[in-house]
PDB file of N, CA and C in Angstrom:
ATOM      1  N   UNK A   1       2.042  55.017  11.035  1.00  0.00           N
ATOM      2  CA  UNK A   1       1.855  54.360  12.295  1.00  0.00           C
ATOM      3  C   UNK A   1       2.319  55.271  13.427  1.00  0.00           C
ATOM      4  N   UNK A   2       1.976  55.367  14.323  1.00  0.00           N
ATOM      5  CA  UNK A   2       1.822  56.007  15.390  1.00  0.00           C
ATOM      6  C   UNK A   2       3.058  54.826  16.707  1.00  0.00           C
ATOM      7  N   UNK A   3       3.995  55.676  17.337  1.00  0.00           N
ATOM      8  CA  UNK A   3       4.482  55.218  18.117  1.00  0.00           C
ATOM      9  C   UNK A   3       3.558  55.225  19.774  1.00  0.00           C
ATOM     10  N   UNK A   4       3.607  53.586  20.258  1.00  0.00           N
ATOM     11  CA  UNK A   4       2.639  54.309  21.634  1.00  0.00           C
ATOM     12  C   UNK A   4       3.857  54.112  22.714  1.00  0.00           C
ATOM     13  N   UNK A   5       3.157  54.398  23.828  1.00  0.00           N
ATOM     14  CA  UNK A   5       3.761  54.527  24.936  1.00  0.00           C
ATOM     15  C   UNK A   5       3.891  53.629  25.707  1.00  0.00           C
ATOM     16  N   UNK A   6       5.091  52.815  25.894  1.00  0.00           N
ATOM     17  CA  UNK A   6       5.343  51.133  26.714  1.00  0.00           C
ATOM     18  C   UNK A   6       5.288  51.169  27.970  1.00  0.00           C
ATOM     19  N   UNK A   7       5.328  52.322  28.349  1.00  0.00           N
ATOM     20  CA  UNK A   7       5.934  52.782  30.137  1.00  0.00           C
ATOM     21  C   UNK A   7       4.363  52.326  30.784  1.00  0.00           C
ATOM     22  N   UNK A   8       3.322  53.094  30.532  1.00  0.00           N
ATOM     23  CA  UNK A   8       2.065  52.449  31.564  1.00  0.00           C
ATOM     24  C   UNK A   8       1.912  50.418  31.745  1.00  0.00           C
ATOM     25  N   UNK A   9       1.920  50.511  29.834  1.00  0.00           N
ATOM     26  CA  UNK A   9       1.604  49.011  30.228  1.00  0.00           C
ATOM     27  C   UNK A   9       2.915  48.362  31.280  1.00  0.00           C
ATOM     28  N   UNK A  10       3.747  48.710  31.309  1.00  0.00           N
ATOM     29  CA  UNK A  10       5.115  48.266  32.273  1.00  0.00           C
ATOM     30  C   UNK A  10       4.535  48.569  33.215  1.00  0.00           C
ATOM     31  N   UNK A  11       4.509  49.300  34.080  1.00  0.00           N
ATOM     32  CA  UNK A  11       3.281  49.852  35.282  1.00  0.00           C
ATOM     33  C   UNK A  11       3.036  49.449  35.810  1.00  0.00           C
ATOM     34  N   UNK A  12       2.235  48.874  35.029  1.00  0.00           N
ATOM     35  CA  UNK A  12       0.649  48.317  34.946  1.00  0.00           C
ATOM     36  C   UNK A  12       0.881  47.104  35.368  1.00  0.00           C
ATOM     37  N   UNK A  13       2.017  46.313  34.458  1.00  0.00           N
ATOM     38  CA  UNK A  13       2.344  45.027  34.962  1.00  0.00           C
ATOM     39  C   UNK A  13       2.962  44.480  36.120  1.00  0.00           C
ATOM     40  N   UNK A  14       4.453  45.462  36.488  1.00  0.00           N
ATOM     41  CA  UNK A  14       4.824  45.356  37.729  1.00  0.00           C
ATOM     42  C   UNK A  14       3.901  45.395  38.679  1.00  0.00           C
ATOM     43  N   UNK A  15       3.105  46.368  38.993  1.00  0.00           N
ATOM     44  CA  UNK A  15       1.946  46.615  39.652  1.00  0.00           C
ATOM     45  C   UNK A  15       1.020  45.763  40.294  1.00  0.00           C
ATOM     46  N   UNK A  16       0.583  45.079  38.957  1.00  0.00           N
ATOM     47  CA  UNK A  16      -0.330  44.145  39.272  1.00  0.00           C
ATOM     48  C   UNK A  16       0.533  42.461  40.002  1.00  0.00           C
ATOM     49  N   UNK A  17       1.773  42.691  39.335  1.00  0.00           N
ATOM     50  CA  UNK A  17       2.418  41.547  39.949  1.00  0.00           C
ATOM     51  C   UNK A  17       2.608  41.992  41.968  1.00  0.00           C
ATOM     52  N   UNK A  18       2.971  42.465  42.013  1.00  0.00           N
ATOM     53  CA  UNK A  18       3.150  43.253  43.198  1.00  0.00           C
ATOM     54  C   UNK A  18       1.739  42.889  44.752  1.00  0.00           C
ATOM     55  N   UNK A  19       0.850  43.933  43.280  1.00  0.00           N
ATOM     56  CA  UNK A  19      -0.521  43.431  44.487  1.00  0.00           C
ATOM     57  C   UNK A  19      -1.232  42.139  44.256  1.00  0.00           C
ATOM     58  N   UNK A  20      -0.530  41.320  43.577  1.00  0.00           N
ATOM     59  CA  UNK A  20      -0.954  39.571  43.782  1.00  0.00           C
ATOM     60  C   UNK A  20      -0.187  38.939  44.803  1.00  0.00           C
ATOM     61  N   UNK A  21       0.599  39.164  44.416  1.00  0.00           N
ATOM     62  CA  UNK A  21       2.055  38.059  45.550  1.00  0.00           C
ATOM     63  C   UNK A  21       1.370  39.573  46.822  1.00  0.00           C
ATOM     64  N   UNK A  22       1.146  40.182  47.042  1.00  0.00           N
ATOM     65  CA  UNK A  22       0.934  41.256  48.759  1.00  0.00           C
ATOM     66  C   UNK A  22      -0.702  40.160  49.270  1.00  0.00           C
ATOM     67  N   UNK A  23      -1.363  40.326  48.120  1.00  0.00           N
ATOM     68  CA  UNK A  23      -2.865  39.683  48.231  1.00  0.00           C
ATOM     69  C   UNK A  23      -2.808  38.211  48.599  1.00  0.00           C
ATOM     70  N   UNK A  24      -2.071  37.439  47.992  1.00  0.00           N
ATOM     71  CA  UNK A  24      -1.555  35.955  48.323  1.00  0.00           C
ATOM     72  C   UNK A  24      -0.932  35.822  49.313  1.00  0.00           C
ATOM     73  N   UNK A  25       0.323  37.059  49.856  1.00  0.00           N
ATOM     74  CA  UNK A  25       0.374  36.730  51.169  1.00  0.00           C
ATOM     75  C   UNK A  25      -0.274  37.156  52.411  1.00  0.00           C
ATOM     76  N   UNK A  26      -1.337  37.887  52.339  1.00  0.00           N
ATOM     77  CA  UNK A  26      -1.920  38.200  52.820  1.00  0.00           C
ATOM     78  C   UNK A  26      -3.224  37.522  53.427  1.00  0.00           C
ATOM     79  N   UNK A  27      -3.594  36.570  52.647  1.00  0.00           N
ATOM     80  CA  UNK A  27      -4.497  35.293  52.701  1.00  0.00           C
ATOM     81  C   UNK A  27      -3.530  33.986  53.197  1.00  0.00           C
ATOM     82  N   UNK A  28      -2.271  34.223  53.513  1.00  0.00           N
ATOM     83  CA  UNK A  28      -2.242  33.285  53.677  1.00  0.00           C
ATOM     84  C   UNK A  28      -1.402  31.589  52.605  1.00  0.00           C
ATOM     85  N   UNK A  29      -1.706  32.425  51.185  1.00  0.00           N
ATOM     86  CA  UNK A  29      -1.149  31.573  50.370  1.00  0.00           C
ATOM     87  C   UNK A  29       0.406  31.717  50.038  1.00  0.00           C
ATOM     88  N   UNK A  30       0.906  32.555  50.337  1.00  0.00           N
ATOM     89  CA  UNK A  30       2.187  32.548  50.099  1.00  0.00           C
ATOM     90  C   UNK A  30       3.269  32.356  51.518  1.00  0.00           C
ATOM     91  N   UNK A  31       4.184  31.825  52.206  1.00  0.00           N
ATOM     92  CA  UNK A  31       4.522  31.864  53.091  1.00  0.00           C
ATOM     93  C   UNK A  31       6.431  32.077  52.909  1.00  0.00           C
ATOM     94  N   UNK A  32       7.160  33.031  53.561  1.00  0.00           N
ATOM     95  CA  UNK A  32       8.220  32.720  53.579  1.00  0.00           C
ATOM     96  C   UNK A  32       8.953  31.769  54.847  1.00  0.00           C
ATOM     97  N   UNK A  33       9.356  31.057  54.487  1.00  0.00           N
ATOM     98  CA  UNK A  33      10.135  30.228  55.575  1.00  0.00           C
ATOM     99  C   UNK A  33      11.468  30.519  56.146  1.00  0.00           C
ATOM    100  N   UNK A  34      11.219  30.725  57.305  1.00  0.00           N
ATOM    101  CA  UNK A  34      12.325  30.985  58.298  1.00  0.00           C
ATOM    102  C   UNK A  34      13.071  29.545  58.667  1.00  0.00           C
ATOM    103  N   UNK A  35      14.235  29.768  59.363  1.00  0.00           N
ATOM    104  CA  UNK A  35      15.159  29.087  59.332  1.00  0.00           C
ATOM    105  C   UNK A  35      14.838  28.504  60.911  1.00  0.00           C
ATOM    106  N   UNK A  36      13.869  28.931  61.089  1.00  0.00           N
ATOM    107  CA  UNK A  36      13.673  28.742  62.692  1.00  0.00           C
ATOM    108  C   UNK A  36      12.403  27.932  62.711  1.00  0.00           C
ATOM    109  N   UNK A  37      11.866  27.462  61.243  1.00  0.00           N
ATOM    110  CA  UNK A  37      10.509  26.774  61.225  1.00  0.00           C
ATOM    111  C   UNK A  37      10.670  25.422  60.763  1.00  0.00           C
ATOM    112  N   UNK A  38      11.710  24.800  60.466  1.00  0.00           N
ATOM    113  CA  UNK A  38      11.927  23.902  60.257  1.00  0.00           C
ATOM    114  C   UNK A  38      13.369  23.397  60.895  1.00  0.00           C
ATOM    115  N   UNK A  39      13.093  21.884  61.413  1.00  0.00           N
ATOM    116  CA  UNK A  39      13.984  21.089  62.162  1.00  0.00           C
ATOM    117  C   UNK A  39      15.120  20.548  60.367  1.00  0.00           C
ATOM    118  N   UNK A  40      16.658  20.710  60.354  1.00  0.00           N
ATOM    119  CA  UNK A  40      17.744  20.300  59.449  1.00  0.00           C
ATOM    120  C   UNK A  40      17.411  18.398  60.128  1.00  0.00           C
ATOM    121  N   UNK A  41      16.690  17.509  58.655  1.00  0.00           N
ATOM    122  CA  UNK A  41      16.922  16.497  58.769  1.00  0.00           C
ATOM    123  C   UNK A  41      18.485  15.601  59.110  1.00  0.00           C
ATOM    124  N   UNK A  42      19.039  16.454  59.066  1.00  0.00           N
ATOM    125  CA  UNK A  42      20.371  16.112  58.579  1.00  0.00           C
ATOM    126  C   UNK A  42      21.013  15.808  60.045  1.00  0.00           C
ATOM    127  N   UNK A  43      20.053  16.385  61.191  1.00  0.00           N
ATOM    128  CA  UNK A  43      20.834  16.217  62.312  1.00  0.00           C
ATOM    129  C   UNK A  43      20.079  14.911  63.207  1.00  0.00           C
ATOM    130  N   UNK A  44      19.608  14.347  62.400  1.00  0.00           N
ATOM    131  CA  UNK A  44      18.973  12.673  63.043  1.00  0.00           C
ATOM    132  C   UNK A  44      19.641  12.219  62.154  1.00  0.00           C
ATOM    133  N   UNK A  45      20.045  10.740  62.729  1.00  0.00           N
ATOM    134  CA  UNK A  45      20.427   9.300  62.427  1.00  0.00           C
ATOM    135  C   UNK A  45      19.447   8.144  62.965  1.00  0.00           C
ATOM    136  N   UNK A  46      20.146   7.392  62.219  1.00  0.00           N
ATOM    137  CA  UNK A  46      18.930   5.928  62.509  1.00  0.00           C
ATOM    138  C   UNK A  46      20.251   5.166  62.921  1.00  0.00           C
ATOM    139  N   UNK A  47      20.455   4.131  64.285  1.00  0.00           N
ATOM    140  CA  UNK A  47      21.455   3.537  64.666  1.00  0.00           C
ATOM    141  C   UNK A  47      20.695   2.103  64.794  1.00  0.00           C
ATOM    142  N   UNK A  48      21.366   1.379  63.703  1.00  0.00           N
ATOM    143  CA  UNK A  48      21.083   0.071  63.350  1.00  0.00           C
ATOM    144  C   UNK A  48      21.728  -0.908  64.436  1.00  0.00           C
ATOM    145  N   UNK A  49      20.584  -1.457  65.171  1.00  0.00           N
ATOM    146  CA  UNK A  49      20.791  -2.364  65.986  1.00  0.00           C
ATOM    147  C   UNK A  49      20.988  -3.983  65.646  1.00  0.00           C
ATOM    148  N   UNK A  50      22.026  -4.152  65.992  1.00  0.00           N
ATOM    149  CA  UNK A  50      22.354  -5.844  65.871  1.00  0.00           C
ATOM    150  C   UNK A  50      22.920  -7.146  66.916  1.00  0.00           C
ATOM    151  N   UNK A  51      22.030  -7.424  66.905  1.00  0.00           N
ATOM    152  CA  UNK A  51      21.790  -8.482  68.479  1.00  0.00           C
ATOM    153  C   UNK A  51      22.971  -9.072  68.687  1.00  0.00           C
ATOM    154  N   UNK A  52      23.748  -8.691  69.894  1.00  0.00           N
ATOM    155  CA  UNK A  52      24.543  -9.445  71.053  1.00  0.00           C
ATOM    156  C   UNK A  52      25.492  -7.911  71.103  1.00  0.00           C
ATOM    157  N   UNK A  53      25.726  -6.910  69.821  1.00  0.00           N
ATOM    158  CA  UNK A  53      26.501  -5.725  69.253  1.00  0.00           C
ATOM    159  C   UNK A  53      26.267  -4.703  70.370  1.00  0.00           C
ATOM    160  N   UNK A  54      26.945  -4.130  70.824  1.00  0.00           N
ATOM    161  CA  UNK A  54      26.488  -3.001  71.892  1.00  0.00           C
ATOM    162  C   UNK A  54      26.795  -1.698  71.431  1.00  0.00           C
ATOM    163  N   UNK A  55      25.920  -0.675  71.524  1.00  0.00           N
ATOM    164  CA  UNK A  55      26.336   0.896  71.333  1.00  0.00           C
ATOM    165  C   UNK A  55      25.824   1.837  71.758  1.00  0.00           C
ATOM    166  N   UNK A  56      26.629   2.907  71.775  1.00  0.00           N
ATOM    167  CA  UNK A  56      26.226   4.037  73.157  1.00  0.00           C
ATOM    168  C   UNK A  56      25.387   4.928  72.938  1.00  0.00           C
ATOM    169  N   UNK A  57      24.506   5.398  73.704  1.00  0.00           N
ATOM    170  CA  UNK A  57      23.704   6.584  73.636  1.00  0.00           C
ATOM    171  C   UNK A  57      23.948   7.613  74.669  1.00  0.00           C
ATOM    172  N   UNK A  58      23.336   8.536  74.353  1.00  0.00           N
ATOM    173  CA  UNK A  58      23.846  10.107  75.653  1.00  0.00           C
ATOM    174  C   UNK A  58      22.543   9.643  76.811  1.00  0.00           C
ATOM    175  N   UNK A  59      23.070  10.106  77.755  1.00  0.00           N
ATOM    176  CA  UNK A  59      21.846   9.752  79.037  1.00  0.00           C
ATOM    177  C   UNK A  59      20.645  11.630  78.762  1.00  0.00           C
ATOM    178  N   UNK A  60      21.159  12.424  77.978  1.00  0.00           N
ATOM    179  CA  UNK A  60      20.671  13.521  77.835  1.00  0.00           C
ATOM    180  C   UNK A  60      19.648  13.126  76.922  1.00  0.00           C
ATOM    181  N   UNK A  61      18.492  13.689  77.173  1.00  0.00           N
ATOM    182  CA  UNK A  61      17.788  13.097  76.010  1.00  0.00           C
ATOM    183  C   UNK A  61      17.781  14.591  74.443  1.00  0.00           C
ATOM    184  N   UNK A  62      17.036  13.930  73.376  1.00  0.00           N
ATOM    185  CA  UNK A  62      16.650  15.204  72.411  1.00  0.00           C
ATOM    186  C   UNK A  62      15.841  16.118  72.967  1.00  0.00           C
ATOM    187  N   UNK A  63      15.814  17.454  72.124  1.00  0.00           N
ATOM    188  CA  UNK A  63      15.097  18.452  72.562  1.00  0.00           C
ATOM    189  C   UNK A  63      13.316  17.804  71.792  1.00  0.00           C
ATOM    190  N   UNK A  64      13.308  16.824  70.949  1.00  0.00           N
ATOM    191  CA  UNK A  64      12.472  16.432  70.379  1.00  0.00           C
ATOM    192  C   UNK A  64      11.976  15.471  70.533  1.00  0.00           C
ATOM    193  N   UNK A  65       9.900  15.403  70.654  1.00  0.00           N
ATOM    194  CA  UNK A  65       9.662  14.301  71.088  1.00  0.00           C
ATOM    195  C   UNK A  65       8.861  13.645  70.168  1.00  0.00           C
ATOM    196  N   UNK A  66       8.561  12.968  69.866  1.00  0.00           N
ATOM    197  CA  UNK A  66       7.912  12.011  68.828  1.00  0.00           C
ATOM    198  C   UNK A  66       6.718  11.221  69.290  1.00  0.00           C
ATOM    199  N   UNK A  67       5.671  11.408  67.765  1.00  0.00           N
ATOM    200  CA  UNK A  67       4.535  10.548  68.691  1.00  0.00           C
ATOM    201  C   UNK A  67       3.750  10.532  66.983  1.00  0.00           C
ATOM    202  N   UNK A  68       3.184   8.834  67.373  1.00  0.00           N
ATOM    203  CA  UNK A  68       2.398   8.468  66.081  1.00  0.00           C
ATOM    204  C   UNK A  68       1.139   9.149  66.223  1.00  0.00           C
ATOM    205  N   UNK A  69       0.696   9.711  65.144  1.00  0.00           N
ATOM    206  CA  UNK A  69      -0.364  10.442  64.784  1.00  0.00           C
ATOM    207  C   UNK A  69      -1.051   9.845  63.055  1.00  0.00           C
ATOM    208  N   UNK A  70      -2.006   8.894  63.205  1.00  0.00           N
ATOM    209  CA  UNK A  70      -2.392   8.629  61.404  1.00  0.00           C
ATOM    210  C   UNK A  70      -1.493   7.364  61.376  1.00  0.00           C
ATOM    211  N   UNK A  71      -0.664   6.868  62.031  1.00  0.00           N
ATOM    212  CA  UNK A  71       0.438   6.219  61.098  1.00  0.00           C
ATOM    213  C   UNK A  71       1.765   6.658  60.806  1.00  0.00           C
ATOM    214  N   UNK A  72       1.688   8.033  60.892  1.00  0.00           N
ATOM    215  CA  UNK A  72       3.086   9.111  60.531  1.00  0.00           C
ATOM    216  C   UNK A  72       3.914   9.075  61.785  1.00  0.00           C
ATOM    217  N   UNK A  73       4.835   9.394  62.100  1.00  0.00           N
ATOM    218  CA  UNK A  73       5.838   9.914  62.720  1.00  0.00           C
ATOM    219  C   UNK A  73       5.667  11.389  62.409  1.00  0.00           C
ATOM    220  N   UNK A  74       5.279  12.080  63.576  1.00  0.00           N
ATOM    221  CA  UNK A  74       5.283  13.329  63.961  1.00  0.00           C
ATOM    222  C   UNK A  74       6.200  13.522  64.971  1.00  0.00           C
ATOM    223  N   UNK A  75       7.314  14.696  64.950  1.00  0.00           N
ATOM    224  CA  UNK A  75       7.921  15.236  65.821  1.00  0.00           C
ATOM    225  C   UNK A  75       7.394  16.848  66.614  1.00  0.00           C
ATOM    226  N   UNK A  76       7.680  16.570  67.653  1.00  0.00           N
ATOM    227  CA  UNK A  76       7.003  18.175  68.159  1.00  0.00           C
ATOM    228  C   UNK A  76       8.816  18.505  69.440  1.00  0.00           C
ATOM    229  N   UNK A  77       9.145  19.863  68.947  1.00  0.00           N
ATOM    230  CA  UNK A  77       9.732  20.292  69.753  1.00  0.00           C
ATOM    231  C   UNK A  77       9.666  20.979  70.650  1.00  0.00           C
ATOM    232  N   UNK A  78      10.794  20.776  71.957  1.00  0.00           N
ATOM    233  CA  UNK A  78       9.924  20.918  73.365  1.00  0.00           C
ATOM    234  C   UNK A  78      10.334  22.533  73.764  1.00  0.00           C
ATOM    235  N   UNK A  79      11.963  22.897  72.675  1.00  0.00           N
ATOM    236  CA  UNK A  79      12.516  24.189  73.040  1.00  0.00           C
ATOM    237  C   UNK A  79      11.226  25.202  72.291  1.00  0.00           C
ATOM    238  N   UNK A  80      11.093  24.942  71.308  1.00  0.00           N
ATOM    239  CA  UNK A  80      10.569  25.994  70.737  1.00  0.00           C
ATOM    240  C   UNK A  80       9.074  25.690  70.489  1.00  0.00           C
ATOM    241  N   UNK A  81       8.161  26.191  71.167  1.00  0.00           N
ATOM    242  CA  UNK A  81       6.753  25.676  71.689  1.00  0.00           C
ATOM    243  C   UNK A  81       5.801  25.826  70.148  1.00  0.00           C
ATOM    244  N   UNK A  82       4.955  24.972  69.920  1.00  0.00           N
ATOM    245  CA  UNK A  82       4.027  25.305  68.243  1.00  0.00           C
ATOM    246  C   UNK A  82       5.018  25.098  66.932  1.00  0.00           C
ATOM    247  N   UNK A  83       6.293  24.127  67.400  1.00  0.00           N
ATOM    248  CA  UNK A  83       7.489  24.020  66.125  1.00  0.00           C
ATOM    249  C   UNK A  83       6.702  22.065  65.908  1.00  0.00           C
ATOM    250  N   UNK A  84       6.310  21.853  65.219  1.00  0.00           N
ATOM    251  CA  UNK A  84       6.258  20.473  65.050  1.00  0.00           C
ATOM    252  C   UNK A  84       6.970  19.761  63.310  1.00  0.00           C
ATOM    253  N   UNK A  85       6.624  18.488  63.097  1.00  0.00           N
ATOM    254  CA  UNK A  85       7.083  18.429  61.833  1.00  0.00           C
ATOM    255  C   UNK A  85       6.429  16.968  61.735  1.00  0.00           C
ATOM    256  N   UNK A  86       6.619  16.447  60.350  1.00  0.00           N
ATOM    257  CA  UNK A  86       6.605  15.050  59.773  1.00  0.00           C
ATOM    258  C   UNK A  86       8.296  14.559  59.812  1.00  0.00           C
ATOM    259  N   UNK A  87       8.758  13.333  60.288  1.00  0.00           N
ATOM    260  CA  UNK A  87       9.827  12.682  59.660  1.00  0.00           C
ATOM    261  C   UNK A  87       9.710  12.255  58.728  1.00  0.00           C
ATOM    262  N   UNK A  88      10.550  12.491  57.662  1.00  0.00           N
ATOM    263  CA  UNK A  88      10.316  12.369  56.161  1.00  0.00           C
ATOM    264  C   UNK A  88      11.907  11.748  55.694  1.00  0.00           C
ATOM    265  N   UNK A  89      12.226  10.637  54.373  1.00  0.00           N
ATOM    266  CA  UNK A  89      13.505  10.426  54.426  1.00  0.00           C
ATOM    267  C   UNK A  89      13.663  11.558  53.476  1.00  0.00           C
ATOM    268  N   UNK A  90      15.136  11.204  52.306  1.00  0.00           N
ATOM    269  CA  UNK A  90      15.519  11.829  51.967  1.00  0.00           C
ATOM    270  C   UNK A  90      14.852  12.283  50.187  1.00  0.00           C
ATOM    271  N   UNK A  91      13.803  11.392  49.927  1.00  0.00           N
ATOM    272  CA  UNK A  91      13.087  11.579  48.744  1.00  0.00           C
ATOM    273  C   UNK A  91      11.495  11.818  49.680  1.00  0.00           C
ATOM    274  N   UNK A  92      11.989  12.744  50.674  1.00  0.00           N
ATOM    275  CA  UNK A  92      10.792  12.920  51.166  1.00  0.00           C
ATOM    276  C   UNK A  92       9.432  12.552  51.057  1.00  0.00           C
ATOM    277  N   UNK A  93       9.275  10.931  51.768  1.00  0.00           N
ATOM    278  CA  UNK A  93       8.289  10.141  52.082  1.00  0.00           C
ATOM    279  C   UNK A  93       8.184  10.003  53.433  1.00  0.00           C
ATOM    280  N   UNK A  94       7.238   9.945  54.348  1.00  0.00           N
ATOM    281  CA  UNK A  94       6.839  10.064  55.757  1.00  0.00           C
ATOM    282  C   UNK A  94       7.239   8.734  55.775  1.00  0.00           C
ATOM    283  N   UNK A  95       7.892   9.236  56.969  1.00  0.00           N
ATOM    284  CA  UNK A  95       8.444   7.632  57.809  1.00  0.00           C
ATOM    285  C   UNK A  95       7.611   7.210  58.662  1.00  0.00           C
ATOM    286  N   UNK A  96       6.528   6.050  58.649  1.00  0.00           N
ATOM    287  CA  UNK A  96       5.693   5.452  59.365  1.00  0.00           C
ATOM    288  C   UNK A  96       5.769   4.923  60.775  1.00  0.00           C
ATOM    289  N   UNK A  97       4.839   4.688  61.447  1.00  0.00           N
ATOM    290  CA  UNK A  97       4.978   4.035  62.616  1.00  0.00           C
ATOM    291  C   UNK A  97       4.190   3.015  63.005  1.00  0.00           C
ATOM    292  N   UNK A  98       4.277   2.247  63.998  1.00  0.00           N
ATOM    293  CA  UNK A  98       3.060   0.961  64.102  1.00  0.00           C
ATOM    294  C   UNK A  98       2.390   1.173  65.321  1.00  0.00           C
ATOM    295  N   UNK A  99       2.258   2.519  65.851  1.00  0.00           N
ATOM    296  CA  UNK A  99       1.588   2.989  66.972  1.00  0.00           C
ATOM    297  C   UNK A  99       0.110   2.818  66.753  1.00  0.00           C
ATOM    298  N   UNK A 100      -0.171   3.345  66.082  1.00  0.00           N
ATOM    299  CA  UNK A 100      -1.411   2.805  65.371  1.00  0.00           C
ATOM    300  C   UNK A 100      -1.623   2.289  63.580  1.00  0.00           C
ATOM    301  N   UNK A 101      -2.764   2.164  63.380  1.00  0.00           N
ATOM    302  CA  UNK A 101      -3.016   1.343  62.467  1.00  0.00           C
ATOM    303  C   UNK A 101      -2.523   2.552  61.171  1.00  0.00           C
ATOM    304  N   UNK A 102      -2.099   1.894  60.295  1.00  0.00           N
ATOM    305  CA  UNK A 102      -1.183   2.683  59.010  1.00  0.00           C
ATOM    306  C   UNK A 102      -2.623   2.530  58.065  1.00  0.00           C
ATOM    307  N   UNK A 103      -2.835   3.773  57.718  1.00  0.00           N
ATOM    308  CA  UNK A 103      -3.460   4.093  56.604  1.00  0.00           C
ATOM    309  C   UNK A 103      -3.453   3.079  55.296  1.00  0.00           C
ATOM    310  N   UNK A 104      -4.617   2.316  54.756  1.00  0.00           N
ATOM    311  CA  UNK A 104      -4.285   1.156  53.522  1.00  0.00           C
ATOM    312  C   UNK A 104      -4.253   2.176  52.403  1.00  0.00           C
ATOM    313  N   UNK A 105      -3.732   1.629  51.411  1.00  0.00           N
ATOM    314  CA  UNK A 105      -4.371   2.195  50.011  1.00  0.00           C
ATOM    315  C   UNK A 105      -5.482   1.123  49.520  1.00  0.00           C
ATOM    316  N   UNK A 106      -6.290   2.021  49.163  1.00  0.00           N
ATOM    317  CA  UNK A 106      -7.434   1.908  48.481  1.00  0.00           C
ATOM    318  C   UNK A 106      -7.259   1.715  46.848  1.00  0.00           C
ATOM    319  N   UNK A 107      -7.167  -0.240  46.478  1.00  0.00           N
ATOM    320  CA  UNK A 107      -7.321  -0.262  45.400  1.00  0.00           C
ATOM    321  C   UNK A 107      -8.637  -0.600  44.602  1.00  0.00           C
TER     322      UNK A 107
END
């Protein structure tokens, strides 16, 4: 038996891994995410209102403005222009709105 040579097919493979993920991002299919493209859910709260109960808000408003689109809750921010998002909870499901009519499911 004849010993062959492992080094091309290694190559060969890195290689080709290389110019897939360059080709994928290059189209478009691969994206890295910056820290500057997404709003930290973590910095909204929901303040549960209970009738006669009083509580304070800032007279400043958010840098973020909100608007029903589909049914969804879409946020668009005003600092950083083309930054938008879905409100989503924490098992990331879109948090709805009754601005307009909510999408049925179709049984």
């Amino acid at each position: 038996m004849t010993e062959r040579n492992l080094i091309p097919y290694i190559l060969t493979s890195i290689g080709t891994v290389v110019a897939t993920v360059a080709v994928l991002t290059y189209y478009g299919y691969v994206h890295v995410a910056k820290p500057e493209d997404a709003l930290l859910l973590a910095d909204f709260t929901m303040l549960k209102t209970v009738p006669g109960e009083d509580y304070k808000l800032s007279l400043k408003p958010a840098q973020q403005v909100a608007q029903c689109i589909d049914g969804v809750l879409v946020l668009f921010d005003t600092q950083q222009k083309g930054l938008t998002g879905v409100l989503v909870d924490n098992r990331k499901q879109a948090v709805r709105c009754m601005g307009e009519e909510t999408p049925q499911l179709i049984k």
